[in-house]
PDB file of N, CA and C in Angstrom:
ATOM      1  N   UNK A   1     -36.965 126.154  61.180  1.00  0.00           N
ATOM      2  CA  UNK A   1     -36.739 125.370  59.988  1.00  0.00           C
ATOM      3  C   UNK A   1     -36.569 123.907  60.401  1.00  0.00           C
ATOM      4  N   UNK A   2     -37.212 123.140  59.630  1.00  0.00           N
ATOM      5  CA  UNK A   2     -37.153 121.441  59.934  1.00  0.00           C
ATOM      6  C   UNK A   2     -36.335 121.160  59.208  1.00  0.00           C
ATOM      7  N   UNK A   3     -35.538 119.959  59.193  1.00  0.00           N
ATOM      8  CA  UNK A   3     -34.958 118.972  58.475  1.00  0.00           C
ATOM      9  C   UNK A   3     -35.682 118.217  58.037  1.00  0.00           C
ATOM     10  N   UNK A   4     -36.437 117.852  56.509  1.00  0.00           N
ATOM     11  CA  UNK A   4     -37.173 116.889  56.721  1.00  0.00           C
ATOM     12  C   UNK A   4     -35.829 115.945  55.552  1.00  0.00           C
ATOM     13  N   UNK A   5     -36.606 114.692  55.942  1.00  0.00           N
ATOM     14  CA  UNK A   5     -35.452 113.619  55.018  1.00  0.00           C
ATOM     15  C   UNK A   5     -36.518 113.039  54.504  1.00  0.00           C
ATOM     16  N   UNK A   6     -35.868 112.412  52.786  1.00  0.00           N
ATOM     17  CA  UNK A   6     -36.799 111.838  51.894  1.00  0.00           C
ATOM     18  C   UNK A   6     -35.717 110.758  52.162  1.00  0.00           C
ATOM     19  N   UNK A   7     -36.517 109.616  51.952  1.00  0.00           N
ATOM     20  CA  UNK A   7     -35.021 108.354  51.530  1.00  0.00           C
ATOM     21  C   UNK A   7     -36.556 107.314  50.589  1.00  0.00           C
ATOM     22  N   UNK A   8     -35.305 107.766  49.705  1.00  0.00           N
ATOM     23  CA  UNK A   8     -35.821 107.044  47.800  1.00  0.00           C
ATOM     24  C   UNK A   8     -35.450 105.075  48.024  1.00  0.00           C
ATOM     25  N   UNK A   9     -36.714 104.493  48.702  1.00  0.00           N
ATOM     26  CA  UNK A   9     -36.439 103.383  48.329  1.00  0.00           C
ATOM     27  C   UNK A   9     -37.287 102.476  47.186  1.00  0.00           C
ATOM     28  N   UNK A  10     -37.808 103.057  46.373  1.00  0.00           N
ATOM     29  CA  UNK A  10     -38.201 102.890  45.195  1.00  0.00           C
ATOM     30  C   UNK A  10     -39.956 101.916  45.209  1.00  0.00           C
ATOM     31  N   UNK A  11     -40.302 101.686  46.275  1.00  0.00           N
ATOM     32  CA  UNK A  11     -41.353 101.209  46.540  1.00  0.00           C
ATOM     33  C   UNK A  11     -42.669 101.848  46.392  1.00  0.00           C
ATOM     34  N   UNK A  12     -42.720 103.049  46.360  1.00  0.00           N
ATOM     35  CA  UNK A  12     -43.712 103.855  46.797  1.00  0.00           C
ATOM     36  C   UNK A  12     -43.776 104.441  44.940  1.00  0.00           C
ATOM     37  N   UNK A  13     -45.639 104.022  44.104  1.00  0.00           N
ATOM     38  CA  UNK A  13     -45.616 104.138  43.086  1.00  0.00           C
ATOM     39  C   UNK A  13     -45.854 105.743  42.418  1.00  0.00           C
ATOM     40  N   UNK A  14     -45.885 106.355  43.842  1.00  0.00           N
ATOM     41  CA  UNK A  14     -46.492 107.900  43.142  1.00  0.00           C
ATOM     42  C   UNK A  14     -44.738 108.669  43.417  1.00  0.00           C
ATOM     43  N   UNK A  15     -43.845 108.272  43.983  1.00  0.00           N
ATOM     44  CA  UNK A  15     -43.211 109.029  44.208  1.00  0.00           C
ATOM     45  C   UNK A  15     -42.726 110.471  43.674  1.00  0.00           C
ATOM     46  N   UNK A  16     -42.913 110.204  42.111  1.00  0.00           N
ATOM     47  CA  UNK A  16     -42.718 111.848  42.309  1.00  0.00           C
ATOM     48  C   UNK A  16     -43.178 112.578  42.421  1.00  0.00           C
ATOM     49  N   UNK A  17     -44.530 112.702  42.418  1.00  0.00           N
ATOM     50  CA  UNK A  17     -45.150 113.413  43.362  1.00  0.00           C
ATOM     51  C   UNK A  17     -45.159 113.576  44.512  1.00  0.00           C
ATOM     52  N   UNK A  18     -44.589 113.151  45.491  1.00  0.00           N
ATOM     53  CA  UNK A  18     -44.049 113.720  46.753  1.00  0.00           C
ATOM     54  C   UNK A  18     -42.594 114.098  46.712  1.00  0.00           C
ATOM     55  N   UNK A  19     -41.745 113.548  45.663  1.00  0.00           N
ATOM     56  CA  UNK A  19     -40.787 114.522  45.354  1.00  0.00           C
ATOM     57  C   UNK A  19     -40.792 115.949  45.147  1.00  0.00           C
ATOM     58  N   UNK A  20     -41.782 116.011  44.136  1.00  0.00           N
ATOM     59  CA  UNK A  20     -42.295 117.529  43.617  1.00  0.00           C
ATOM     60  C   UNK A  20     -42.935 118.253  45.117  1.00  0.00           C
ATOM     61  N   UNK A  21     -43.397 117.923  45.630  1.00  0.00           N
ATOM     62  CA  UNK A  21     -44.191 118.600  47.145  1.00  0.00           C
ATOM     63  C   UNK A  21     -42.609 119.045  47.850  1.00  0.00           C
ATOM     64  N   UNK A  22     -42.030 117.975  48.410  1.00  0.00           N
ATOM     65  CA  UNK A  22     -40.907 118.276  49.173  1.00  0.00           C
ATOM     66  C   UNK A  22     -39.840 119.140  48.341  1.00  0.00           C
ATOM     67  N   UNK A  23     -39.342 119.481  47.168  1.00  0.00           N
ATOM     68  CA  UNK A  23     -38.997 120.677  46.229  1.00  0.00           C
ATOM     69  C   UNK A  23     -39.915 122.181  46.971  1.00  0.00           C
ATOM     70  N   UNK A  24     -41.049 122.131  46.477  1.00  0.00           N
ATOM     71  CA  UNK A  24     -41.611 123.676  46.783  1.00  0.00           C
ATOM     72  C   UNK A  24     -41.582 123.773  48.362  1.00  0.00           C
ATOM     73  N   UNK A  25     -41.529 122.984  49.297  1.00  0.00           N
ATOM     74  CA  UNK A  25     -41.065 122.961  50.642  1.00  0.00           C
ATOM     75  C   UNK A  25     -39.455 123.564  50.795  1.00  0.00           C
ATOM     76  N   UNK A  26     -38.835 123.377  49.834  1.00  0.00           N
ATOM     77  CA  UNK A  26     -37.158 123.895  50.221  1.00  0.00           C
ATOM     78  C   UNK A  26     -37.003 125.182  50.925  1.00  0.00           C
ATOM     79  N   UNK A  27     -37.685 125.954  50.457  1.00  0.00           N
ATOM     80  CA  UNK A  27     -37.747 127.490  50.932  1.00  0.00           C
ATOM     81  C   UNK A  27     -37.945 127.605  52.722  1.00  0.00           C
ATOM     82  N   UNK A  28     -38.709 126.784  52.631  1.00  0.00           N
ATOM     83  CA  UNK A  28     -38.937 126.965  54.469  1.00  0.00           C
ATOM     84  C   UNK A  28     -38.274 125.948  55.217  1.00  0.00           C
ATOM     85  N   UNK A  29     -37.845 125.066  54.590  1.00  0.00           N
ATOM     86  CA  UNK A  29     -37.238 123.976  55.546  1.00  0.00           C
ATOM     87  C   UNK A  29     -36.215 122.858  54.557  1.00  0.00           C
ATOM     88  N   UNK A  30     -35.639 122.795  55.630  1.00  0.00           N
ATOM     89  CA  UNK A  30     -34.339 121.962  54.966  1.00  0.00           C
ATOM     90  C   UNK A  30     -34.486 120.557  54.704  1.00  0.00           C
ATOM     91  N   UNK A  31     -34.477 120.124  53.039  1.00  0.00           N
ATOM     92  CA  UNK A  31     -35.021 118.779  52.616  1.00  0.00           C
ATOM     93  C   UNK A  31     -34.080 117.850  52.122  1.00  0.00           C
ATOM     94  N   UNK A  32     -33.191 116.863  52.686  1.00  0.00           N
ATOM     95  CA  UNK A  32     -32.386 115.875  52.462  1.00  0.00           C
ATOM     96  C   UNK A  32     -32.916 114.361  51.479  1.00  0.00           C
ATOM     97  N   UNK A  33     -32.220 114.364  50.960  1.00  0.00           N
ATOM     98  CA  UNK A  33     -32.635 113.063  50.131  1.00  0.00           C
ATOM     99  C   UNK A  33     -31.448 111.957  50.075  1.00  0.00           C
ATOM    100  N   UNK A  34     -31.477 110.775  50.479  1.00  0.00           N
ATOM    101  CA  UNK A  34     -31.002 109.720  50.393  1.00  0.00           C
ATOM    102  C   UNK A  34     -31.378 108.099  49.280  1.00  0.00           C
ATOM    103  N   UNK A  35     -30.906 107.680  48.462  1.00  0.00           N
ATOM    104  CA  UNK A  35     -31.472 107.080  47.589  1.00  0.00           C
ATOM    105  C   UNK A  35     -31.079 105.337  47.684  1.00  0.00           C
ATOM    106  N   UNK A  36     -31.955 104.920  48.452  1.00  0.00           N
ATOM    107  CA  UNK A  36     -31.271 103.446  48.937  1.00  0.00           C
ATOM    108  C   UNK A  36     -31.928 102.574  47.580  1.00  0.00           C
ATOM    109  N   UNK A  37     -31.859 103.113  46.747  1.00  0.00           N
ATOM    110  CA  UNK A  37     -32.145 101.872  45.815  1.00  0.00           C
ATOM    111  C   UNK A  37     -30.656 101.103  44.847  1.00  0.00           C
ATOM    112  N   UNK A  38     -29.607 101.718  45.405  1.00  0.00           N
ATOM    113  CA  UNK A  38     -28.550 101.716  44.975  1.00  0.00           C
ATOM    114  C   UNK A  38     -27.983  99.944  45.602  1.00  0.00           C
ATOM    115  N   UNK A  39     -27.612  99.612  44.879  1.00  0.00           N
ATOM    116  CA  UNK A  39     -26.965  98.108  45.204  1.00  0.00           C
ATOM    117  C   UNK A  39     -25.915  98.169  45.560  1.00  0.00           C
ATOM    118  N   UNK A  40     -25.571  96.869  46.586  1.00  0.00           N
ATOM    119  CA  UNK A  40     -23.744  97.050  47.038  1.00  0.00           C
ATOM    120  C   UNK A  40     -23.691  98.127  48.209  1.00  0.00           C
ATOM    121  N   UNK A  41     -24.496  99.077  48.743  1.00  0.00           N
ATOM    122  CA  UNK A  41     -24.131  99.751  49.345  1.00  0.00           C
ATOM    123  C   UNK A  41     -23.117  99.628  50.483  1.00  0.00           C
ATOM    124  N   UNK A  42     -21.930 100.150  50.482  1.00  0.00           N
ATOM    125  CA  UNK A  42     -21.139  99.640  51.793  1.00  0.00           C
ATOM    126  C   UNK A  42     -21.937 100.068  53.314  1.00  0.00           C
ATOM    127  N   UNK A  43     -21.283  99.720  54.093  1.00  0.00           N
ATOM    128  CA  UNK A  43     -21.477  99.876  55.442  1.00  0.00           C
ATOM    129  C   UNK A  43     -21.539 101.192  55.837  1.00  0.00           C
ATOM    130  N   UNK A  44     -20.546 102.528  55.202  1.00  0.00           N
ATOM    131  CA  UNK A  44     -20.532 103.356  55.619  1.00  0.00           C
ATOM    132  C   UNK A  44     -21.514 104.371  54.537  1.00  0.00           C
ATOM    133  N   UNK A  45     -22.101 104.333  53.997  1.00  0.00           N
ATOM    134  CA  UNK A  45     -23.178 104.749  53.070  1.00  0.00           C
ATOM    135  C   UNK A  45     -24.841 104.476  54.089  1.00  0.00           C
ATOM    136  N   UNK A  46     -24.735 102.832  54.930  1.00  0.00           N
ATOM    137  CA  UNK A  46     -25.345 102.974  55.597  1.00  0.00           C
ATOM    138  C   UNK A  46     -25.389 103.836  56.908  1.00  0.00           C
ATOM    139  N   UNK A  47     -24.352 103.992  57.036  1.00  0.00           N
ATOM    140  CA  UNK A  47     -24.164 104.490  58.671  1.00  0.00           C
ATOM    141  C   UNK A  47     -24.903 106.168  58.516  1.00  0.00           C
ATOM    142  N   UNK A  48     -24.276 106.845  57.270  1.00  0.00           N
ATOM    143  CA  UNK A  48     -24.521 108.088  57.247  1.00  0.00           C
ATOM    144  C   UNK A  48     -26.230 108.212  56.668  1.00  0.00           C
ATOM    145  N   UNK A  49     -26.710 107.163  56.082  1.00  0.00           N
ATOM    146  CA  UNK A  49     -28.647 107.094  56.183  1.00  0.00           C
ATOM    147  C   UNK A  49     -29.276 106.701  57.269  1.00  0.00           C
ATOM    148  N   UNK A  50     -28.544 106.135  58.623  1.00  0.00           N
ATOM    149  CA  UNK A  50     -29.404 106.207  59.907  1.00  0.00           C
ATOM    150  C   UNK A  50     -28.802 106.812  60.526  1.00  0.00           C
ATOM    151  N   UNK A  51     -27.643 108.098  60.148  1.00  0.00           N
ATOM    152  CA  UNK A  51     -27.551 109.096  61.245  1.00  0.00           C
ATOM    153  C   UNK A  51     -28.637 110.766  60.858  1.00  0.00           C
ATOM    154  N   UNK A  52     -28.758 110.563  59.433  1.00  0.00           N
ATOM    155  CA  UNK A  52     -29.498 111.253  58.777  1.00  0.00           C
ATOM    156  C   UNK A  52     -31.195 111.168  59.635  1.00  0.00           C
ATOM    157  N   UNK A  53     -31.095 109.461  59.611  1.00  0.00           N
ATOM    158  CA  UNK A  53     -32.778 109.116  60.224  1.00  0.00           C
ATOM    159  C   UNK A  53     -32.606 110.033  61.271  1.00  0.00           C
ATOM    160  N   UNK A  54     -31.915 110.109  62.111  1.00  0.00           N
ATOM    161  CA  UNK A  54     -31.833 109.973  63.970  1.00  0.00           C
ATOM    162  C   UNK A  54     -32.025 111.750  63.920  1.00  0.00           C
ATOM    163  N   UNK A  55     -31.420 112.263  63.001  1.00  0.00           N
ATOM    164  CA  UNK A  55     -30.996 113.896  63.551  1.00  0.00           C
ATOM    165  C   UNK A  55     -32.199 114.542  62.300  1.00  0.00           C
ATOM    166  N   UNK A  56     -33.422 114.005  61.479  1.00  0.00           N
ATOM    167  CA  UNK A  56     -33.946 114.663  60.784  1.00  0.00           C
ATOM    168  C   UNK A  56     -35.129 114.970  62.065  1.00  0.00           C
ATOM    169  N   UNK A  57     -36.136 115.720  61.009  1.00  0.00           N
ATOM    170  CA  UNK A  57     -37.789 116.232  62.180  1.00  0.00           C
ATOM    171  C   UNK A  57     -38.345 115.747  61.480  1.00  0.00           C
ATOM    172  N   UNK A  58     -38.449 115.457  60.410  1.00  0.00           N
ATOM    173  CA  UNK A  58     -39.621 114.084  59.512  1.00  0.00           C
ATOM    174  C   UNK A  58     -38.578 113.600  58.807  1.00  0.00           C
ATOM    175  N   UNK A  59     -38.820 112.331  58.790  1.00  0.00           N
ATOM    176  CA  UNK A  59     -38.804 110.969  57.751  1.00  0.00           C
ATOM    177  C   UNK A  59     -39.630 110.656  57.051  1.00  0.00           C
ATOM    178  N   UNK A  60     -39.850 110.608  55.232  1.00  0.00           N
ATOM    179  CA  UNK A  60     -40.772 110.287  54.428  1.00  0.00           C
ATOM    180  C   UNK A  60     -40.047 109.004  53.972  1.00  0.00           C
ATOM    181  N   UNK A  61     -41.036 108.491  53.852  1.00  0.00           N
ATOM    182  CA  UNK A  61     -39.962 106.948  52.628  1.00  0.00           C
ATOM    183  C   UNK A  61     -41.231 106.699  51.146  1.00  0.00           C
ATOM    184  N   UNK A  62     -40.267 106.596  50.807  1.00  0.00           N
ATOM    185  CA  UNK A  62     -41.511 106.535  49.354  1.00  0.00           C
ATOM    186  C   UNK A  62     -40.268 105.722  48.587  1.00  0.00           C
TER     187      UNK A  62
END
């Protein structure tokens, strides 16, 4: 089973459609989502989205 990580930075215009892909993926592998479009984020909101980067098996960004 992979870890894969989504991190929602709002750039990417099809996104939900690769939302919807990484959903029917849940079954076989473990799919994290992080949503950096959020403002203000403190420091420790960041810390726990590049420890997420470091320990996933794919990174998508959309």
């Amino acid at each position: 089973m992979k870890t894969i990580l989504e991190l929602n930075t709002g750039l990417f215009p099809d996104a939900q459609t690769v939302t919807a892909a990484l959903r029917q993926m849940e079954p076989a592998h473990r799919v994290e989502s992080i949503d950096l479009r959020r403002r203000g984020m403190e420091d420790e909101a960041w810390d726990r989205a590049i420890a997420a980067i470091l320990s996933s098996d794919l990174t998508i960004t959309i």
